[in-house]
PDB file of N, CA and C in Angstrom:
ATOM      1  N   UNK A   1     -39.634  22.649 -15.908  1.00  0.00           N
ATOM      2  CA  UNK A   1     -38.698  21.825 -15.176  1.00  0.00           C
ATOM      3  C   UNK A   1     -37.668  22.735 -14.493  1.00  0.00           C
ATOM      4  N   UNK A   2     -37.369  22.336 -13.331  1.00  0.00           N
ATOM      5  CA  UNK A   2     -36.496  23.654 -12.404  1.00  0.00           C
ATOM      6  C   UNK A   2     -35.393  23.546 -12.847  1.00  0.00           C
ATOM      7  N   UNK A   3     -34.449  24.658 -12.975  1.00  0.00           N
ATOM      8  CA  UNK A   3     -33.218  24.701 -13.419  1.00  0.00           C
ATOM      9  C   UNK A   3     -32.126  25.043 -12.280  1.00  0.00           C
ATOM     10  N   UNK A   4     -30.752  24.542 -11.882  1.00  0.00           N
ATOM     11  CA  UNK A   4     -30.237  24.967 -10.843  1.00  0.00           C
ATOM     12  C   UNK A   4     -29.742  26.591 -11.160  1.00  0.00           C
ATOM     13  N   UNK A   5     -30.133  27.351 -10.230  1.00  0.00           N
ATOM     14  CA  UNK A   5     -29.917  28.499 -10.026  1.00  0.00           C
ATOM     15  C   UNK A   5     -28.293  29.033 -10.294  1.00  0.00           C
ATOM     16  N   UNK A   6     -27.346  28.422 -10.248  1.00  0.00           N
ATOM     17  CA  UNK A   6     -25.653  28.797 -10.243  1.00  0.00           C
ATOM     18  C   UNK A   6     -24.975  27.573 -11.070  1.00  0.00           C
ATOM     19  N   UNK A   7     -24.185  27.360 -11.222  1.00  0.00           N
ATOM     20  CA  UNK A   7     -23.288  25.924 -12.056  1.00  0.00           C
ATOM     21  C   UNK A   7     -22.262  26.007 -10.601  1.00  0.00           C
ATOM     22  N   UNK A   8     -22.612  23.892 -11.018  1.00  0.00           N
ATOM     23  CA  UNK A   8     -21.605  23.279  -9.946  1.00  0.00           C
ATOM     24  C   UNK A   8     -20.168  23.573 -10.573  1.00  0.00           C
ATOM     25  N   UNK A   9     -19.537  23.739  -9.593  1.00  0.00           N
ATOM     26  CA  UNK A   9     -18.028  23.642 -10.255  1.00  0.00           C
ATOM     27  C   UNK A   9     -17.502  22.007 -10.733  1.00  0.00           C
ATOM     28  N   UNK A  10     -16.823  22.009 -11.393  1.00  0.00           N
ATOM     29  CA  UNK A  10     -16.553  20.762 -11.789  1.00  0.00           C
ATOM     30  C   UNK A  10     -15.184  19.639 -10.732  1.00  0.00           C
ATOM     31  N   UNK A  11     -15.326  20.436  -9.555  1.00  0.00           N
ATOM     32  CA  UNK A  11     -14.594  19.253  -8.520  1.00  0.00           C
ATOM     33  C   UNK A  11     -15.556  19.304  -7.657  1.00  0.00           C
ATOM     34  N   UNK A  12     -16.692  20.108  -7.486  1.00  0.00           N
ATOM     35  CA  UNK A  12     -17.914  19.195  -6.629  1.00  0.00           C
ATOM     36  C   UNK A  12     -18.098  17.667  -7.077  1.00  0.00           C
ATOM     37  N   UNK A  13     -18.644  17.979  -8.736  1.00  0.00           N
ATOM     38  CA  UNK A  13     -19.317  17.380  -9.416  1.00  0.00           C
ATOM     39  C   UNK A  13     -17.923  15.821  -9.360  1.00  0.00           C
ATOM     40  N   UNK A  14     -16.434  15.835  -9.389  1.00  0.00           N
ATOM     41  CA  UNK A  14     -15.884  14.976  -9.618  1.00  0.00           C
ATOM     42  C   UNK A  14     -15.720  14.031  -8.272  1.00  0.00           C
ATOM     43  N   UNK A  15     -15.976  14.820  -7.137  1.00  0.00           N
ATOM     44  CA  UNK A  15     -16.015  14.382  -5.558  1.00  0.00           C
ATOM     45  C   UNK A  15     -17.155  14.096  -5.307  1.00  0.00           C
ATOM     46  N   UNK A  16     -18.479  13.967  -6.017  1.00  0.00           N
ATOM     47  CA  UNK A  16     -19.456  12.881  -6.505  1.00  0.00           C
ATOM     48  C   UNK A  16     -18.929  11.875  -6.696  1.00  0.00           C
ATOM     49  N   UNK A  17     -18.519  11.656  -7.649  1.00  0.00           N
ATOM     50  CA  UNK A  17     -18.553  10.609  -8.979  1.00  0.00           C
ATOM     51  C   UNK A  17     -17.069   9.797  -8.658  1.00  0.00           C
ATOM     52  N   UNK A  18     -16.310  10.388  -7.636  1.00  0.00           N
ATOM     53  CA  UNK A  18     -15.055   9.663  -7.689  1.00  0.00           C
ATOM     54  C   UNK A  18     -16.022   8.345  -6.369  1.00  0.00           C
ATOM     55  N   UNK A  19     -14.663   7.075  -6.647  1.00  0.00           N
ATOM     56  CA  UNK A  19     -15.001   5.676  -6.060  1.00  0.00           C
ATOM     57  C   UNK A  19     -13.776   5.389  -5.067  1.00  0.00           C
ATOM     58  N   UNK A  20     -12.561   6.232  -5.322  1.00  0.00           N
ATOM     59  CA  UNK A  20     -11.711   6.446  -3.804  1.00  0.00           C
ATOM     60  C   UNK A  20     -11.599   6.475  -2.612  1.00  0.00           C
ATOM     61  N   UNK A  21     -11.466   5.544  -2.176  1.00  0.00           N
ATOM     62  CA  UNK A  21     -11.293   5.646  -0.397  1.00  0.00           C
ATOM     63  C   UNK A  21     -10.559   4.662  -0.190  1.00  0.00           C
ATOM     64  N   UNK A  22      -9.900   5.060   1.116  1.00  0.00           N
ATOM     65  CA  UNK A  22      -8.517   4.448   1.809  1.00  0.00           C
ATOM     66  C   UNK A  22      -8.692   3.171   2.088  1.00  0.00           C
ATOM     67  N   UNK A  23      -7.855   2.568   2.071  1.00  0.00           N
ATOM     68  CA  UNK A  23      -7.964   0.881   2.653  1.00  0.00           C
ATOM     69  C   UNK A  23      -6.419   0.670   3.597  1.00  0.00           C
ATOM     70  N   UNK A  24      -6.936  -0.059   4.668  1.00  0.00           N
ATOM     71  CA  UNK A  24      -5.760  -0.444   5.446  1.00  0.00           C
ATOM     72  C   UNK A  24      -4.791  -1.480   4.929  1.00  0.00           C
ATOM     73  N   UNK A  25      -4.085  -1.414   4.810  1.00  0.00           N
ATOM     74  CA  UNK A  25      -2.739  -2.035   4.655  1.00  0.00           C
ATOM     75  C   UNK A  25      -3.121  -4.181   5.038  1.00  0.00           C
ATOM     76  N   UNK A  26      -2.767  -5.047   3.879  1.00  0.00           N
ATOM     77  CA  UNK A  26      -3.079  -6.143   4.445  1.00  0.00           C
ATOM     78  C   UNK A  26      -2.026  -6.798   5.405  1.00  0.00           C
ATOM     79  N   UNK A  27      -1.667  -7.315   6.410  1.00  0.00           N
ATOM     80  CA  UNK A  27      -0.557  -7.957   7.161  1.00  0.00           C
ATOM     81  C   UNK A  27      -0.320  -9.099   6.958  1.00  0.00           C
ATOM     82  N   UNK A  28       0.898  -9.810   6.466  1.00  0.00           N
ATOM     83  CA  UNK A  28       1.003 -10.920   7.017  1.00  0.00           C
ATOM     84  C   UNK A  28       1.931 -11.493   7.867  1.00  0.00           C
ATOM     85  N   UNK A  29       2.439 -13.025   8.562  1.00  0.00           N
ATOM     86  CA  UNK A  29       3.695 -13.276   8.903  1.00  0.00           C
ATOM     87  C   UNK A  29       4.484 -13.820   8.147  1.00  0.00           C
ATOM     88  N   UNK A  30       5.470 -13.683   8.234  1.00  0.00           N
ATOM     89  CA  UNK A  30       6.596 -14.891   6.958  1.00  0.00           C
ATOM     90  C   UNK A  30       6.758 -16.183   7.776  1.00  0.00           C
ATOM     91  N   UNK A  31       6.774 -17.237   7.406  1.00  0.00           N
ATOM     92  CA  UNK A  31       6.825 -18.492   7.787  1.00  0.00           C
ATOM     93  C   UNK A  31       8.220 -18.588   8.291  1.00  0.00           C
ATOM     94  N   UNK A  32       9.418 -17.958   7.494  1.00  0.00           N
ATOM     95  CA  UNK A  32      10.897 -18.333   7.728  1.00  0.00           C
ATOM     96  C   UNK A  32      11.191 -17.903   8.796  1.00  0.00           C
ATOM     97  N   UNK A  33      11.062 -16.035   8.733  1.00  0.00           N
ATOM     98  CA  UNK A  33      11.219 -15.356   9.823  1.00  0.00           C
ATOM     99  C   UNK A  33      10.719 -15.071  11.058  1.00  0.00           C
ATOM    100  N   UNK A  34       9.183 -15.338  10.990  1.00  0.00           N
ATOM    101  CA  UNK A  34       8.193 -14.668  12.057  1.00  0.00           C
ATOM    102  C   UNK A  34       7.771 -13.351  12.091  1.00  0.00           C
ATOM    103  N   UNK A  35       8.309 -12.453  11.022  1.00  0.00           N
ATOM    104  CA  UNK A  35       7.967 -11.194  11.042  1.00  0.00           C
ATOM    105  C   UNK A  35       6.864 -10.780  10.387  1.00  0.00           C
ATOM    106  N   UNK A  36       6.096 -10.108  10.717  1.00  0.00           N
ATOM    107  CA  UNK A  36       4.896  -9.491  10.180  1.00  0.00           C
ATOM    108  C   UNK A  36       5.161  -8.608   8.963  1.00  0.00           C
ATOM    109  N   UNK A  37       4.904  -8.094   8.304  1.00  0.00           N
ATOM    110  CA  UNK A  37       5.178  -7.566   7.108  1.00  0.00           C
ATOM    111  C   UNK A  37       4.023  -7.471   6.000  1.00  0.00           C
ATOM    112  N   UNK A  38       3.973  -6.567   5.316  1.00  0.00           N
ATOM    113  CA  UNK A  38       3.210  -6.016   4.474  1.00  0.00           C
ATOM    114  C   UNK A  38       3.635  -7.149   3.294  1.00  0.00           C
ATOM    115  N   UNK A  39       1.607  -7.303   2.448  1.00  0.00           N
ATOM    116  CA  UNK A  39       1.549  -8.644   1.602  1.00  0.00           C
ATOM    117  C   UNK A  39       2.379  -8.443   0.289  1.00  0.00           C
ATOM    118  N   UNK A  40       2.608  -9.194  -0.438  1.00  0.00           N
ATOM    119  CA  UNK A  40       3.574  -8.818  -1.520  1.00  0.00           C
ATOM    120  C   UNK A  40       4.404  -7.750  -1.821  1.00  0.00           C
ATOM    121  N   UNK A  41       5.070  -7.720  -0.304  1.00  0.00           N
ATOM    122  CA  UNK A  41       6.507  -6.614  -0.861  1.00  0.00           C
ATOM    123  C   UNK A  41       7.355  -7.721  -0.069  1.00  0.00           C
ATOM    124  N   UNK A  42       8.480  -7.011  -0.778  1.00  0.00           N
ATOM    125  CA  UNK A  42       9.683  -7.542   0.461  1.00  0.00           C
ATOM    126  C   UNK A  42      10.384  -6.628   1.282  1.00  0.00           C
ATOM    127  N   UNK A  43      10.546  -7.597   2.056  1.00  0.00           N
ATOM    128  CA  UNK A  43      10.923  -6.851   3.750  1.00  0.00           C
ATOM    129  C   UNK A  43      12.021  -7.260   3.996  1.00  0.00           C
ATOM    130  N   UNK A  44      13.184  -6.290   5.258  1.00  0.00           N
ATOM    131  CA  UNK A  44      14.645  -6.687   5.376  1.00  0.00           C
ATOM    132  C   UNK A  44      14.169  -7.233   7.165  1.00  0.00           C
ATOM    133  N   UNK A  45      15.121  -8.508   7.068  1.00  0.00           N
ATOM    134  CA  UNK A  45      15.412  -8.697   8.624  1.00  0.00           C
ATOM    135  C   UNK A  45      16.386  -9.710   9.202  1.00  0.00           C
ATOM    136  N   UNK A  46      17.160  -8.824   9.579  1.00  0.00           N
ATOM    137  CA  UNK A  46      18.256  -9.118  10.233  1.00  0.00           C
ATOM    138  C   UNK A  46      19.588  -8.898   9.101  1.00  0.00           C
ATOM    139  N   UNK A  47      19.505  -7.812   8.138  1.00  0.00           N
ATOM    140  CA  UNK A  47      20.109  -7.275   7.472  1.00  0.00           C
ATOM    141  C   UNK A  47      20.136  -8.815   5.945  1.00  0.00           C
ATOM    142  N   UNK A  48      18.652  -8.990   6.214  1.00  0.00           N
ATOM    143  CA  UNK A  48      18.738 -10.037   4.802  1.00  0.00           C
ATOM    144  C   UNK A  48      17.699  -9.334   4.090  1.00  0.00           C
ATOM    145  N   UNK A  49      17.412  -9.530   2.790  1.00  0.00           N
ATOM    146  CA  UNK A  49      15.946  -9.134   2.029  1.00  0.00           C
ATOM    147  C   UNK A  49      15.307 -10.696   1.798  1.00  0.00           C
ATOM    148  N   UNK A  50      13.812 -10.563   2.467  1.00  0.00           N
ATOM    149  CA  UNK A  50      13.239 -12.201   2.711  1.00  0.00           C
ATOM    150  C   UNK A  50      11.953 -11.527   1.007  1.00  0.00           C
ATOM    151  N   UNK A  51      11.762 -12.630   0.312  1.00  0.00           N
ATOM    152  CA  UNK A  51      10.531 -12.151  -0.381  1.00  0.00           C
ATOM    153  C   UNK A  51       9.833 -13.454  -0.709  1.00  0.00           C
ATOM    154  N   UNK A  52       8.924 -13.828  -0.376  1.00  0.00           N
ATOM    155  CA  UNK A  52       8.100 -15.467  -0.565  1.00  0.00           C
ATOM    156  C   UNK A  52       8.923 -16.394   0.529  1.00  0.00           C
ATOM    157  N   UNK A  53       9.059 -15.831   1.530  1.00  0.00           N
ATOM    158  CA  UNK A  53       9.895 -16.835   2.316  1.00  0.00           C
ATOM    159  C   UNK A  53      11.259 -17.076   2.104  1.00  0.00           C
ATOM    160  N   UNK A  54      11.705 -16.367   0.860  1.00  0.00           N
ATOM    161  CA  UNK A  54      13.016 -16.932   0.688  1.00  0.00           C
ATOM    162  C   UNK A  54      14.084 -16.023   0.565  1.00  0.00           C
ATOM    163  N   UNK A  55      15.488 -15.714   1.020  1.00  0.00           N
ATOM    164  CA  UNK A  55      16.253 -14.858   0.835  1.00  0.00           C
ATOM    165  C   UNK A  55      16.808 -14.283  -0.390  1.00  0.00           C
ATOM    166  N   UNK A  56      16.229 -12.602  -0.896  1.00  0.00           N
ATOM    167  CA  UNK A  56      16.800 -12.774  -2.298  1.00  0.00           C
ATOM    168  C   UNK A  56      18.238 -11.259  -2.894  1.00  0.00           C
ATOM    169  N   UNK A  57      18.660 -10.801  -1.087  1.00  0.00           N
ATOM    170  CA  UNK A  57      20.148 -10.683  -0.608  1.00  0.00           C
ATOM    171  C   UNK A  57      20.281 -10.496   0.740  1.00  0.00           C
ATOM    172  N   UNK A  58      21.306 -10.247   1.039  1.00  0.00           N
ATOM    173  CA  UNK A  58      22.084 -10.188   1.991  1.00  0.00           C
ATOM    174  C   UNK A  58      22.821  -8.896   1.736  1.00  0.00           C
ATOM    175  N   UNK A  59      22.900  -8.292   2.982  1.00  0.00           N
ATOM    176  CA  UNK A  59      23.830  -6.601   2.833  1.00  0.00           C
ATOM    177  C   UNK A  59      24.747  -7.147   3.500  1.00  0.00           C
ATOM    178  N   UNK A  60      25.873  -6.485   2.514  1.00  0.00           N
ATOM    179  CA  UNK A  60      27.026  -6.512   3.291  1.00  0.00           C
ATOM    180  C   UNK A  60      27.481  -5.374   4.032  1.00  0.00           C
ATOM    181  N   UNK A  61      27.996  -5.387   5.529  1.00  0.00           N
ATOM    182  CA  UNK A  61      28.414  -4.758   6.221  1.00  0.00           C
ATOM    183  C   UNK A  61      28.989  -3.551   5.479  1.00  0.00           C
ATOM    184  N   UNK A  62      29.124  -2.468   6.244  1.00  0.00           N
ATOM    185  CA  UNK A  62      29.299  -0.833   5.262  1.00  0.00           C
ATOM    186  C   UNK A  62      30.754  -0.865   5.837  1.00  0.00           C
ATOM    187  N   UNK A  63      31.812  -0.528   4.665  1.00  0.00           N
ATOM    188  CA  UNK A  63      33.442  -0.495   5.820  1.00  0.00           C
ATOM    189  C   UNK A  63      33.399   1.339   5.471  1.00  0.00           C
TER     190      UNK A  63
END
C-alpha cells in the first residue's frame, strides 16, 4: 500500500477539514425609522438607539 513520501503539516491538513467561509451580512429595514440596518443589532438614528422598532435611548447633546 503506497505511503506518502513527506508528512503533511498539520495546517494543510486543518485547511482541509475546516467548514469556514464568509457570509454576507443579512439587511433589514426598521418599520419606525426606514433605515436599513444590520439584523439583530441595534442601530443609532437621528441621535436615538432604535432596537425591535423601539427606542431604547436617546443621547444627550455633548456640552
Amino acid at each position: 500500500m503506497p505511503n506518502p513520501k513527506r508528512r503533511h503539516s498539520q495546517q494543510r491538513s486543518a485547511k482541509r477539514r475546516t467548514h469556514y467561509n464568509a457570509v454576507s451580512v443579512t439587511l433589514s429595514k426598521d418599520s419606525t425609522t426606514g433605515e436599513t440596518h444590520v439584523r439583530h443589532r441595534a442601530h443609532v438614528s437621528e441621535g436615538k438607539l432604535y432596537y425591535k422598532g423601539k427606542v431604547v435611548t436617546e443621547q444627550s447633546p455633548i456640552k
